[in-house]
Protein backbone atom coordinates (compact mmCIF):
# COMPACT_ATOMS: atom_id res chain seq x y z
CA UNK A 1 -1.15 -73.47 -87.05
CA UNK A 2 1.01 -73.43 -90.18
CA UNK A 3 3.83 -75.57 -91.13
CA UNK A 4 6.08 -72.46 -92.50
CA UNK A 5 8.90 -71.60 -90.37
CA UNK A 6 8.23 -68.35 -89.04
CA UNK A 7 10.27 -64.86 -89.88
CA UNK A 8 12.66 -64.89 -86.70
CA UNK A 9 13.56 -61.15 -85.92
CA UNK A 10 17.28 -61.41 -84.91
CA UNK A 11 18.43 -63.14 -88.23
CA UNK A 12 16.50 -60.57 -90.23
CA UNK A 13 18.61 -58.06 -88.20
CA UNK A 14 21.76 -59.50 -88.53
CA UNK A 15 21.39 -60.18 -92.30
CA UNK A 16 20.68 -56.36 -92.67
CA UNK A 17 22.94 -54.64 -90.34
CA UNK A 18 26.45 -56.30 -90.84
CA UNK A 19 26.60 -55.69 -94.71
CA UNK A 20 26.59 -51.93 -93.36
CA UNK A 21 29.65 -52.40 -90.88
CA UNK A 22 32.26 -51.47 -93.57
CA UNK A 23 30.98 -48.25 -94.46
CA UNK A 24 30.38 -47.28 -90.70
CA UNK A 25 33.71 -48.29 -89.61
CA UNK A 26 35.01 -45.63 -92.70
CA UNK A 27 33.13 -42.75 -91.55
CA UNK A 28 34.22 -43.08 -88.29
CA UNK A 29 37.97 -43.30 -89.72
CA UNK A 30 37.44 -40.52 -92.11
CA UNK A 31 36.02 -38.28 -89.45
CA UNK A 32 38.42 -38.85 -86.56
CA UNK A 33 41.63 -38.94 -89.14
CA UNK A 34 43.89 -35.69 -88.29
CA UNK A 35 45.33 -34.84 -92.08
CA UNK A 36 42.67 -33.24 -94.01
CA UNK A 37 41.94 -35.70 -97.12
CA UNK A 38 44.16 -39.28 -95.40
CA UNK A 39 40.43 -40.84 -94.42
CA UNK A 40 39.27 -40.57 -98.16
CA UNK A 41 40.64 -43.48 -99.35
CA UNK A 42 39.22 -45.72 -96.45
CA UNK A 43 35.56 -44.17 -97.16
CA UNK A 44 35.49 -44.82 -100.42
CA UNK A 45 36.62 -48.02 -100.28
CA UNK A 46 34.49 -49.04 -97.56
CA UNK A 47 31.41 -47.91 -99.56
CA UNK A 48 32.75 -49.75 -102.25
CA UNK A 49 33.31 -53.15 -100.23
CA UNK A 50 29.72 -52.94 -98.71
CA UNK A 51 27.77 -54.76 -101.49
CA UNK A 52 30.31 -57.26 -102.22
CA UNK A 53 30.08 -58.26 -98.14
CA UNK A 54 26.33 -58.30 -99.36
CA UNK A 55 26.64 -60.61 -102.21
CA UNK A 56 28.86 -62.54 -100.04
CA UNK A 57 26.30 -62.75 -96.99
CA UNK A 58 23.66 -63.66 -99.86
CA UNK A 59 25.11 -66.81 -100.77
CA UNK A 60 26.39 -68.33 -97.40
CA UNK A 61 22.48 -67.71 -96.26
CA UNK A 62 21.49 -69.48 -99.50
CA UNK A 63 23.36 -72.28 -99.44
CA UNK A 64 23.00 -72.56 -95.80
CA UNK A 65 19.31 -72.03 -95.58
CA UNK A 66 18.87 -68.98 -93.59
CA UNK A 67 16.06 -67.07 -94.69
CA UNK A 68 15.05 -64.48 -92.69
CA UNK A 69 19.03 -63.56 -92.29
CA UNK A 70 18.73 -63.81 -96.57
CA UNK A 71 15.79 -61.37 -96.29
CA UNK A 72 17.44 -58.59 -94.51
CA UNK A 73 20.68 -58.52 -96.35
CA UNK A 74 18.02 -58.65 -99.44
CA UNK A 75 16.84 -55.46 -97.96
CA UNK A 76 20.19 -54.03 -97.54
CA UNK A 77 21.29 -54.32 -100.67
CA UNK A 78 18.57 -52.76 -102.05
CA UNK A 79 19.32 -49.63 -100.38
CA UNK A 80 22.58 -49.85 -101.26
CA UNK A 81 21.36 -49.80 -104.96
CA UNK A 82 18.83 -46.84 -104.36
CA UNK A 83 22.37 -45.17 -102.64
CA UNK A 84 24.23 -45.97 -105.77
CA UNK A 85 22.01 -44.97 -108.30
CA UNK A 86 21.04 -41.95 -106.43
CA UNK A 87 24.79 -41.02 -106.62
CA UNK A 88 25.62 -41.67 -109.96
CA UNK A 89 22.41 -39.69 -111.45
CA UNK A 90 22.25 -36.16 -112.61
C-alpha cells in the first residue's frame, strides 16, 4: 500500500465544475431574455468572471490543502485558456 492520499473523485469534480457555473447561469439568461440584445451584457460578463472564480477556487484549495479539488479547477482553467485564446486568434 502507499502512503499518498489517493485522488478522491468528488473533489476533482467539484473543483472543475463550479468555476463553470457563471458562464452557464449567462447562457441560460441570455437565451430565455425576451428583448433581443438585454442578455448580452450578463454573457459576457459571466465569461469574463469564470477564471477569476478559478483563480479564486485555486487559492482557497491551496491554502487549505485540497488537492484533488486543486486539480480539477487546474483543469478548468486550462480550458478556459484554450477558450480564450481560441477566441482572440485570427
Amino acid at each position: 500500500m502507499s502512503s499518498r492520499d489517493p485522488l478522491h473523485l468528488w473533489p476533482l469534480t467539484k473543483g472543475f465544475v463550479m468555476p463553470f457555473i457563471p458562464p452557464i447561469l449567462g447562457i441560460m439568461y441570455a437565451i430565455n431574455t425576451t428583448d433581443g440584445l438585454a442578455g448580452l451584457p450578463i454573457l459576457v460578463l459571466s465569461i469574463f468572471v469564470a477564471p477569476i472564480i478559478a483563480v479564486g477556487f485555486l487559492a482557497y484549495e491551496y491554502y487549505t490543502g485540497q488537492k484533488s479539488m486543486m486539480y480539477g479547477t487546474l483543469a478548468a482553467l486550462f480550458l478556459m485558456s484554450l477558450y480564450w485564446i481560441t477566441l482572440f486568434s485570427n
